[in-house]
C-alpha atoms as a PDB file:
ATOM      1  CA  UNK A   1       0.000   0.000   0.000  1.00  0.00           C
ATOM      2  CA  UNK A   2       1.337   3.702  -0.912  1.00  0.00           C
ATOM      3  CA  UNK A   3       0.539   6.868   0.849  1.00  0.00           C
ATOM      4  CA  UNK A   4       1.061   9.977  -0.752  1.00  0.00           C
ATOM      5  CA  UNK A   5       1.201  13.019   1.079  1.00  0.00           C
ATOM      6  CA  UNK A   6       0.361  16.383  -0.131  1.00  0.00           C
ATOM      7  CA  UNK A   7       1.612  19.451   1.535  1.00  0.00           C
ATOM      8  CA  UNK A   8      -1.117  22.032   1.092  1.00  0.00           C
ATOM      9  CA  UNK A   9       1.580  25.113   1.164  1.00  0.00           C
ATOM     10  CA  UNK A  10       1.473  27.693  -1.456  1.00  0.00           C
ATOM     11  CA  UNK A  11       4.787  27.616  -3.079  1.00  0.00           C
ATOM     12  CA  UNK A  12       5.593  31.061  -2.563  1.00  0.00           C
ATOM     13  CA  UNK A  13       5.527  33.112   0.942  1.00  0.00           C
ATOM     14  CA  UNK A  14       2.396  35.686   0.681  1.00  0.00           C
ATOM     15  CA  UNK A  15       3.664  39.354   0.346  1.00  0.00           C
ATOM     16  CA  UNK A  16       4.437  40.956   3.926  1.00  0.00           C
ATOM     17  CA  UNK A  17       2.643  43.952   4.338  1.00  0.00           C
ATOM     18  CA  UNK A  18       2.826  47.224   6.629  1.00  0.00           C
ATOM     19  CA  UNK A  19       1.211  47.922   9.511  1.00  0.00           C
ATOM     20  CA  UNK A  20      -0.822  51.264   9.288  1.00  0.00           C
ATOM     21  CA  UNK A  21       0.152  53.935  11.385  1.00  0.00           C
ATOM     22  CA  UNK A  22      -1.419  54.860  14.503  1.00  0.00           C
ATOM     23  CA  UNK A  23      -3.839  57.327  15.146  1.00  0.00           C
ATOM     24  CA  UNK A  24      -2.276  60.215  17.520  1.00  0.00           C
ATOM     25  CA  UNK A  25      -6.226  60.658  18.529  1.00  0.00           C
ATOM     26  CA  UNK A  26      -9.402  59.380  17.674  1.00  0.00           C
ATOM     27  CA  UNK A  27     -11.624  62.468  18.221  1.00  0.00           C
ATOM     28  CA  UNK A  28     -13.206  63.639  15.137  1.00  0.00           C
ATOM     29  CA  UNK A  29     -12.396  60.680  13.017  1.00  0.00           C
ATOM     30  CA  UNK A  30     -14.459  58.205  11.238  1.00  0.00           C
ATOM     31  CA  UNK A  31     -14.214  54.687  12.717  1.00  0.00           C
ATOM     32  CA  UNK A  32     -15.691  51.590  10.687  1.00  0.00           C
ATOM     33  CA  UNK A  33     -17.027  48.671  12.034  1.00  0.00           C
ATOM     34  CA  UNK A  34     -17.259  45.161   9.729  1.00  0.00           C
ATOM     35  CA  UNK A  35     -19.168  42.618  11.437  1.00  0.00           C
ATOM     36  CA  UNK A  36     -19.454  39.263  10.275  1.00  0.00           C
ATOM     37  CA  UNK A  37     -22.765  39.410  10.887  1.00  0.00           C
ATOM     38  CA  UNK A  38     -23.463  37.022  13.624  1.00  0.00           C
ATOM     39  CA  UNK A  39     -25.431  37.807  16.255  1.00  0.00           C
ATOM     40  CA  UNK A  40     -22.822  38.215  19.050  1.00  0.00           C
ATOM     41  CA  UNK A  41     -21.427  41.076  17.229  1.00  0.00           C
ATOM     42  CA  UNK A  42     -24.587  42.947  17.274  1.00  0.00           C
ATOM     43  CA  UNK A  43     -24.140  43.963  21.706  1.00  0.00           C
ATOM     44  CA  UNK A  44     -20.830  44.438  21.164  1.00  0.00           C
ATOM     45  CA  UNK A  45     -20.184  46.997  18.308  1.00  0.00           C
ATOM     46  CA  UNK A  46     -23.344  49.028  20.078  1.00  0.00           C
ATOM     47  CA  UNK A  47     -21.639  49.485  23.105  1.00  0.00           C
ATOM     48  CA  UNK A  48     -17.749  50.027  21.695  1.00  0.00           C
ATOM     49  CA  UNK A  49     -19.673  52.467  19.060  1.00  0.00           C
ATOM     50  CA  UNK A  50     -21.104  54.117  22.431  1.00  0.00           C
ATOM     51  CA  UNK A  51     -17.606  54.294  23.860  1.00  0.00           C
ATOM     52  CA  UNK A  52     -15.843  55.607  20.849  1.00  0.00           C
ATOM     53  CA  UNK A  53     -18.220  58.746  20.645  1.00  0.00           C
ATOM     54  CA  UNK A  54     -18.650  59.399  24.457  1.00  0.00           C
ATOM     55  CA  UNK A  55     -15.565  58.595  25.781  1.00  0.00           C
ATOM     56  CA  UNK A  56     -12.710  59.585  22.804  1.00  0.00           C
ATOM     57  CA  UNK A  57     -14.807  61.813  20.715  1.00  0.00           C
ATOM     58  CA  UNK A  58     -14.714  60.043  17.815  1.00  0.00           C
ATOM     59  CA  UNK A  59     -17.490  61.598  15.132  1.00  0.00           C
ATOM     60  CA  UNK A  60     -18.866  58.815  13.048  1.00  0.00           C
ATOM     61  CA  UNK A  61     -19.293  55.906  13.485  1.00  0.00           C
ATOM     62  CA  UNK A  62     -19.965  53.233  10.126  1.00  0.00           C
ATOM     63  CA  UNK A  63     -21.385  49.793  10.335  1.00  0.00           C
ATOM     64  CA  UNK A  64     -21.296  47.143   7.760  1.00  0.00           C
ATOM     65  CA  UNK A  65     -22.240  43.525   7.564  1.00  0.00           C
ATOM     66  CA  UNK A  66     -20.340  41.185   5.423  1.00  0.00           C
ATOM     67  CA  UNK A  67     -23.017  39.221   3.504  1.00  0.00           C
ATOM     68  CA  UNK A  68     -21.235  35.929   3.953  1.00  0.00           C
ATOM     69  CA  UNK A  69     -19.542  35.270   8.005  1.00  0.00           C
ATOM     70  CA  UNK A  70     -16.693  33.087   6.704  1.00  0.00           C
ATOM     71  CA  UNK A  71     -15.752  34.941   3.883  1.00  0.00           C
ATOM     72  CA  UNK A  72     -13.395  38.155   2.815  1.00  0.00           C
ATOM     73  CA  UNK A  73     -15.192  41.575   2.965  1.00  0.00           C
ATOM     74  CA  UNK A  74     -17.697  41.779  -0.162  1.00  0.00           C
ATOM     75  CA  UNK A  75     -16.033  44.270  -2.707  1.00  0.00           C
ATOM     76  CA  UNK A  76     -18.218  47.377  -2.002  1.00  0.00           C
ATOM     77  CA  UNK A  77     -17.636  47.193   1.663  1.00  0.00           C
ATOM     78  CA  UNK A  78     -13.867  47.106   1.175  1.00  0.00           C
ATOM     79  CA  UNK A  79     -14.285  49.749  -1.584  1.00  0.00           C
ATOM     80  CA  UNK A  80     -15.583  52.087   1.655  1.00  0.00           C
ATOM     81  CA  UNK A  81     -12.632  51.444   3.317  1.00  0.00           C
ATOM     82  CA  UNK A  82     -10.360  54.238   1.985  1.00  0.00           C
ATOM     83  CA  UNK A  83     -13.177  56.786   3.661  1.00  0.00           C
ATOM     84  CA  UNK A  84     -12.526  55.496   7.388  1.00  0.00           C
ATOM     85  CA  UNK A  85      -9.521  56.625   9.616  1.00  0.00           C
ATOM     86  CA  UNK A  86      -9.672  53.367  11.707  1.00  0.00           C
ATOM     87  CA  UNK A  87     -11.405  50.223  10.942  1.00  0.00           C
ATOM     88  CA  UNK A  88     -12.712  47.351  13.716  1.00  0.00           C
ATOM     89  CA  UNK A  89     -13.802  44.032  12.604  1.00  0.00           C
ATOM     90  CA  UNK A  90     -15.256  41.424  14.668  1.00  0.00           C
ATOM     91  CA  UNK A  91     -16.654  37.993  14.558  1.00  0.00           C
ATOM     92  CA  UNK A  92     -19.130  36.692  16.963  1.00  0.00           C
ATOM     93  CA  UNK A  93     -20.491  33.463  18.074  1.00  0.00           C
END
């Protein structure tokens, strides 16, 4: 009997990226919110969205729902990106 074993590895390493720079404040800035859109998310996002305005003075707030939980942001979400200063995704279970 043979086993073959397949090594599921792309052959090449990803591209590294950069980390964005940090914010020196968040007040008046534009923070977005992905959500995967499970319901778990729903508590939390209202209350951090709550915190960001009261508590660091942050002006907008923008909330979008992927339309499928396991997968990449759809395209016009991501498109929106450019127009936030900060962006917070989160999954919940």
């Amino acid at each position: 009997m043979t086993f073959r074993v397949l090594d599921p590895t792309p052959e090449k390493a990803p591209p590294v990226g950069q980390l964005a720079p940090r914010l020196a404040t968040l007040e008046g800035k534009t923070i977005g919110f992905i959500s995967n859109g499970k319901v778990g998310t729903k508590g939390f996002f209202a209350h951090l969205d709550r915190m960001l305005r009261e508590d660091y003075g942050v002006a907008r707030v923008v909330s979008r729902t992927k339309s499928n939980y396991s997968a990449p942001a759809d395209a016009h979400i991501a498109a929106e990106i450019k127009n936030w200063d900060a962006v917070i995704s989160g999954i919940g279970d």
